[in-house]
Protein backbone atom coordinates (compact mmCIF):
# COMPACT_ATOMS: atom_id res chain seq x y z
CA UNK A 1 0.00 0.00 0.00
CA UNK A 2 1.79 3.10 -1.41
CA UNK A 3 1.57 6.47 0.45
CA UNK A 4 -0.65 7.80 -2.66
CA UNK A 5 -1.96 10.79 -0.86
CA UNK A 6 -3.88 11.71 -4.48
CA UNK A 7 -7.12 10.96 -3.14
CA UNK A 8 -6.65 13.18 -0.54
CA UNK A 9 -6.09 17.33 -1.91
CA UNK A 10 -4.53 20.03 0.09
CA UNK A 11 -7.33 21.46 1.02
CA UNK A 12 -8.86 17.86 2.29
CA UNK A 13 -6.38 17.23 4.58
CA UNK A 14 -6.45 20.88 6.25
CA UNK A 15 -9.85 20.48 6.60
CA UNK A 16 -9.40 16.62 7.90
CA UNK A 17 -6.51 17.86 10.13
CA UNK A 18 -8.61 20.69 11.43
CA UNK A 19 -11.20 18.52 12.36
CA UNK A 20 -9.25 16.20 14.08
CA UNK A 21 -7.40 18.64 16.21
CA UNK A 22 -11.15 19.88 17.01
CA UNK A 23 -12.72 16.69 17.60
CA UNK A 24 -10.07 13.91 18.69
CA UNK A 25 -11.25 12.00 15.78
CA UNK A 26 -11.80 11.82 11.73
CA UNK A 27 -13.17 9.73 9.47
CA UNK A 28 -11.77 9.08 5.49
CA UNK A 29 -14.30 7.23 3.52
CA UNK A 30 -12.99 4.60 1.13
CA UNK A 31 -9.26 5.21 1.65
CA UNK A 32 -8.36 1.14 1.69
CA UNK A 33 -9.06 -0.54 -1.40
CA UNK A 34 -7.83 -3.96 -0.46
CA UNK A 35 -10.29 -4.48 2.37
CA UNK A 36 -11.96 -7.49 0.85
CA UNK A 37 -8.63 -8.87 0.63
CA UNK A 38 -7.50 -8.01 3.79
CA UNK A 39 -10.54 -9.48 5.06
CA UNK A 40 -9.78 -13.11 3.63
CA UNK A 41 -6.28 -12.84 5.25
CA UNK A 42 -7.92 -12.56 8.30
CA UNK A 43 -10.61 -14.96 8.10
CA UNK A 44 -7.28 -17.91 7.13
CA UNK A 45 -5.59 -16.54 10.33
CA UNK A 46 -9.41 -16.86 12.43
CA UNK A 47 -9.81 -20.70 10.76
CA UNK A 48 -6.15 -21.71 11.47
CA UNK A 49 -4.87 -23.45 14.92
CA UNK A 50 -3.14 -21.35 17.26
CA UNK A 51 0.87 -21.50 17.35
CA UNK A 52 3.24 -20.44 20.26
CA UNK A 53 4.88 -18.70 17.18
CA UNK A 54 2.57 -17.62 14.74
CA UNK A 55 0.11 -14.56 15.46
CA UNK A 56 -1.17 -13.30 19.06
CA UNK A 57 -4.95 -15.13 19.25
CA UNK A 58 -7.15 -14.20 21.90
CA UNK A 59 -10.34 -15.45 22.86
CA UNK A 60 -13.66 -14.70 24.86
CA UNK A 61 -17.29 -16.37 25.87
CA UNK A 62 -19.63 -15.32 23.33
CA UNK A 63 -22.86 -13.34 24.86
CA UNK A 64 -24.89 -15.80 22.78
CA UNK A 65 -24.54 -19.37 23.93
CA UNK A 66 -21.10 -18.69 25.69
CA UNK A 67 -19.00 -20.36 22.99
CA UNK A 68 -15.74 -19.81 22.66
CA UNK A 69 -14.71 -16.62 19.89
CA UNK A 70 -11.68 -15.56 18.45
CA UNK A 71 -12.26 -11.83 19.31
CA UNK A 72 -8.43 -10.25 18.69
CA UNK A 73 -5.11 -10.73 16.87
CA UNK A 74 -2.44 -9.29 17.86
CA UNK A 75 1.35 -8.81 16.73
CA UNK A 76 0.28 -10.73 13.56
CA UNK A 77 2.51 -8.25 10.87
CA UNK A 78 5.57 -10.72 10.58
CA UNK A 79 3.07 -13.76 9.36
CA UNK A 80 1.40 -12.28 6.79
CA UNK A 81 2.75 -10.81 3.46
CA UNK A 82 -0.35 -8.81 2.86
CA UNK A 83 -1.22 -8.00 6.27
CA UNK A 84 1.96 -7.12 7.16
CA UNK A 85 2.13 -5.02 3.69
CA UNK A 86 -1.24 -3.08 5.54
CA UNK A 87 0.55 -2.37 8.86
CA UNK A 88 3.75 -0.89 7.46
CA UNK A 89 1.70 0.82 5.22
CA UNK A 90 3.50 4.17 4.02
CA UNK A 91 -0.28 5.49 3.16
CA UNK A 92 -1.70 4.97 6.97
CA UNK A 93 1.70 6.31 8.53
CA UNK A 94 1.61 9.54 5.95
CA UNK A 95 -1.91 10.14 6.65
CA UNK A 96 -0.80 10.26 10.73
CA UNK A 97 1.70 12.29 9.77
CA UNK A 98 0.21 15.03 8.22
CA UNK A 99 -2.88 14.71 11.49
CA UNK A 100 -0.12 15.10 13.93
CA UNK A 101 2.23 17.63 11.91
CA UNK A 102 5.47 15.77 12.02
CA UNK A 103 6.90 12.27 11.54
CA UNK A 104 5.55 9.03 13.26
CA UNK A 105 6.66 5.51 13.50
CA UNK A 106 4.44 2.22 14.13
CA UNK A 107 3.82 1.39 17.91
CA UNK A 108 1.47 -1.41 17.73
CA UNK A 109 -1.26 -3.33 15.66
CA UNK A 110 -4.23 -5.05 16.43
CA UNK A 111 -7.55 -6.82 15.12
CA UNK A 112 -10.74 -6.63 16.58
CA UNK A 113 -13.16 -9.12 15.63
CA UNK A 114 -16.38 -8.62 17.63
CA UNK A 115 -18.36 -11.52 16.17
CA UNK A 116 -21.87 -11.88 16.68
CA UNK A 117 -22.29 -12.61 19.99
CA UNK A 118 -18.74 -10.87 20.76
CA UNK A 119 -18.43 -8.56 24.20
CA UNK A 120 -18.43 -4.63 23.48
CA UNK A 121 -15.54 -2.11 25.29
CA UNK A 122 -16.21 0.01 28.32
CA UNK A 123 -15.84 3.65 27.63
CA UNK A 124 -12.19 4.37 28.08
CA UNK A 125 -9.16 6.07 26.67
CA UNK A 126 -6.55 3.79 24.80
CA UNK A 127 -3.50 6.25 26.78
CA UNK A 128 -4.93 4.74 30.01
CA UNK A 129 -3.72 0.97 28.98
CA UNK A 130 -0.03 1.92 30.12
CA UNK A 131 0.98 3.73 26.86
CA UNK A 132 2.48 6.49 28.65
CA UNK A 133 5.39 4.60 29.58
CA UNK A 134 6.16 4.69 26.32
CA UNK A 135 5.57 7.96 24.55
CA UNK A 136 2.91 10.60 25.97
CA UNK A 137 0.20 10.51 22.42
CA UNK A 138 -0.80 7.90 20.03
CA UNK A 139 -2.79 8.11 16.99
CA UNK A 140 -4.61 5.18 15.84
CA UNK A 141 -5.87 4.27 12.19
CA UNK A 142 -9.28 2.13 12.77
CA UNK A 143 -9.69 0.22 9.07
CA UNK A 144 -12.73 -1.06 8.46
CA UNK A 145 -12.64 -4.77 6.99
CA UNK A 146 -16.68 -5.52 7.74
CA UNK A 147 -19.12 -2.93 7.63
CA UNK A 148 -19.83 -1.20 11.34
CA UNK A 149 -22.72 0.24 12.56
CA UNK A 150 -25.14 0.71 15.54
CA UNK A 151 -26.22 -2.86 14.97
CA UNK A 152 -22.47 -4.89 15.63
CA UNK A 153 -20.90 -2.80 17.91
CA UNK A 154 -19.22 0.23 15.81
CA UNK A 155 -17.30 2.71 17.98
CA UNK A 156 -19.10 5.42 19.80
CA UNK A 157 -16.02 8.48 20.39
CA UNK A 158 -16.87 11.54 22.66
CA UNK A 159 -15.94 15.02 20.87
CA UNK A 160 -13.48 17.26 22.20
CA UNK A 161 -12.44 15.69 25.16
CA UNK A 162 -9.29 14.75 23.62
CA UNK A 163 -7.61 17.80 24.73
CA UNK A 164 -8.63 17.24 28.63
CA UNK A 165 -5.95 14.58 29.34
CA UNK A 166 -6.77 11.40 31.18
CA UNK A 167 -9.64 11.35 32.76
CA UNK A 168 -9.16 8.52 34.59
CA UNK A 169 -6.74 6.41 36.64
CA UNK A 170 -4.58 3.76 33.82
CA UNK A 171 -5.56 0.43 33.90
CA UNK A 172 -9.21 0.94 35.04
CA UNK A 173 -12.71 1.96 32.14
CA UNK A 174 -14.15 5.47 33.05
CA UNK A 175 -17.20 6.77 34.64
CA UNK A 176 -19.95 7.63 32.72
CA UNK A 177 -19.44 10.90 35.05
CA UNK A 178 -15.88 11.38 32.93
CA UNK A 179 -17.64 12.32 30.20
CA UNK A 180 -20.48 15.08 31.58
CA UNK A 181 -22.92 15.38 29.77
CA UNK A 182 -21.93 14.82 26.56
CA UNK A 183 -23.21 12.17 24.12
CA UNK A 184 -20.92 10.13 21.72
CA UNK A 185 -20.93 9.74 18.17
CA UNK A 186 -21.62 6.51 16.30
CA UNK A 187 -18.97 6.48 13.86
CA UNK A 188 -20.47 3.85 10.95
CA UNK A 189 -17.83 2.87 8.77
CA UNK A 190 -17.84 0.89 5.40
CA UNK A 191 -15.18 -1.93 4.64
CA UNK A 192 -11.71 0.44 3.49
CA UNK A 193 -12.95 3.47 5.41
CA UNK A 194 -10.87 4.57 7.78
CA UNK A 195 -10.93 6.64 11.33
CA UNK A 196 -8.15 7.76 13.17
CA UNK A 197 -8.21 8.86 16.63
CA UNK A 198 -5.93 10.53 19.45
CA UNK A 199 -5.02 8.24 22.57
CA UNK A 200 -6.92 10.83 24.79
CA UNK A 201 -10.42 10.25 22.94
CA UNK A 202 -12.84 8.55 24.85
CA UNK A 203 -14.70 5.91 23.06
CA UNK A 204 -16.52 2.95 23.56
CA UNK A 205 -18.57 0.05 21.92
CA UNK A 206 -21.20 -2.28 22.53
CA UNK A 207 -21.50 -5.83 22.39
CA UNK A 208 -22.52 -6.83 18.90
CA UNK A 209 -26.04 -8.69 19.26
CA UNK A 210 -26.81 -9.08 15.53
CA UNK A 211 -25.66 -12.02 12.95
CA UNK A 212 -22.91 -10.12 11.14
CA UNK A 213 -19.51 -9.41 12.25
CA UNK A 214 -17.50 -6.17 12.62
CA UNK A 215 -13.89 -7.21 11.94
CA UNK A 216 -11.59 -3.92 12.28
CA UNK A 217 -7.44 -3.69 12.11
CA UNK A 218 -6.22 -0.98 14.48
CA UNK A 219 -2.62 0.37 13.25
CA UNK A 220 -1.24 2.48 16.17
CA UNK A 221 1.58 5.16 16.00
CA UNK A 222 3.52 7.24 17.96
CA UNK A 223 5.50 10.43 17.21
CA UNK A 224 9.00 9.17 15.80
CA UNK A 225 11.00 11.74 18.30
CA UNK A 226 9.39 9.76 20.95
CA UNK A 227 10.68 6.43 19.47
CA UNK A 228 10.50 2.97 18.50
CA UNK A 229 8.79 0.76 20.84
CA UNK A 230 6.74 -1.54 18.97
CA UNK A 231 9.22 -4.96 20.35
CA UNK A 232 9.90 -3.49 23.60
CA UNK A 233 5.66 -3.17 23.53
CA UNK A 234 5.41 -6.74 22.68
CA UNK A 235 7.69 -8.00 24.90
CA UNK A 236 5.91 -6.52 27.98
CA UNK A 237 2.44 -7.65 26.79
CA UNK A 238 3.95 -11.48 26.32
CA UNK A 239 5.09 -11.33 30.18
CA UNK A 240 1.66 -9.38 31.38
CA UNK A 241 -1.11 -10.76 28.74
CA UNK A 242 0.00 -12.92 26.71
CA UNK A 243 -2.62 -14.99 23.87
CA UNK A 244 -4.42 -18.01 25.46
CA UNK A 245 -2.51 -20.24 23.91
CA UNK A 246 0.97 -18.82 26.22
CA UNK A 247 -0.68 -19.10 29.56
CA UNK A 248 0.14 -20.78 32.53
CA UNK A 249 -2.05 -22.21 34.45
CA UNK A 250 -0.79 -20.81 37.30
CA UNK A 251 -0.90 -17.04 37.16
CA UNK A 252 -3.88 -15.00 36.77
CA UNK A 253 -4.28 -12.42 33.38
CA UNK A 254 -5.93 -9.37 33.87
CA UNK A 255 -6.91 -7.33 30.51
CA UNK A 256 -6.32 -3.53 30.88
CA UNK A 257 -8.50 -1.25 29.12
């Protein structure tokens, strides 16, 4: 995926930049083109057994018939040509770039599954999961590979508050009270659009009730100055949370927010 910024004029991205800097948030409709394919990488990674040594699989109870689901993979860029092709994508890191106003460099990525019957997220701010041990903002790039909407689960984001810090201790979801009396935003998204979002937005989702899934990748970046810590990242999340299939049976995981 080329950093072909064509799609995008001048003028789009001021206006895109200005909005995020208002908001915390903003939304670029279409901007992956691949996302069918992406979406058949995934599903091969969802249908194949877990390896010690292949990507991060974690799982949950589903809400339905408590099941087991595949609801996240994680640290899955080094097993997959075209996945990995997404994450280091030139076109996702550019388009941070030009949000944030200066170079960034990949901190993390993630997939989000949420199938039907899949748990939704407490309202909470990704900088309160411990990120500020390594750099002090994040901007993640939400690409949608299934459809999202008020029916699976999409994300709900709360305007604005972006620029209030944490409003919360780390580790821990926030009170409804964090938020006032604000209401959040539904952000429905159509496989290839994208959203990107500051690490001090508050957002949420909720569980996703219906019979389709809502399968999202989550690239996360940091500002280059503040370094590279994607393997230093990983390394610390195999020793505190590691996927199901590199637990011991005799410690206890605890997910942070």
């Amino acid at each position: 995926m080329k950093a072909d910024l064509s799609r995008c004029t001048s003028l789009d991205l001021e206006n895109k930049r200005a909005s995020f800097d208002k908001d915390g948030f903003v939304k670029f409709a279409g901007l992956v083109e691949n996302a069918q394919e992406l979406r058949e990488h995934i599903l091969a990674i969802e249908a194949a057994e877990p390896q010690v040594d292949g990507p991060w699989l974690y799982f949950e109870s589903s809400g339905k018939d408590a099941s087991p689901l595949i609801n996240r993979i994680e640290n899955f860029a080094d097993h997959d040509d075209v996945l990995g092709d997404c994450v280091r994508s030139s076109l996702m890191a550019g388009i941070t770039t030009q949000l944030l106003g200066e170079p960034v460099c990949l901190f993390k990525e993630k997939i989000n599954l949420k199938l039907p019957g899949g748990a939704g997220f407490e309202l909470h701010q990704d900088q309160q999961a411990g990120w500020s041990r390594y750099a002090s903002l994040f901007v993640t790039a939400l690409i949608a590979i299934d459809a999202a909407d008020t029916s699976n689960g999409c994300l709900e984001v709360f305007p604005g508050l972006h620029k209030d810090g944490l409003l919360g201790p780390e580790g821990s979801p926030l009170p409804i009270s964090a938020v006032g009396n604000r209401a959040p935003i539904p952000v429905e998204l159509s496989p290839g659009d994208v959203l990107f979002f500051d690490s001090y937005a508050p957002h949420a989702s909720k569980p996703n009730l219906s019979d389709r899934p809502r399968r999202a990748m989550y690239l996360t970046y940091n500002r280059l100055r503040d370094g590279d810590h994607r393997e230093d990242y990983y390394l610390h999340k195999w020793d505190t949370y590691p996927p199901d299939i590199a637990r011991r049976k005799d410690r206890t995981y605890a997910y942070r927010v």
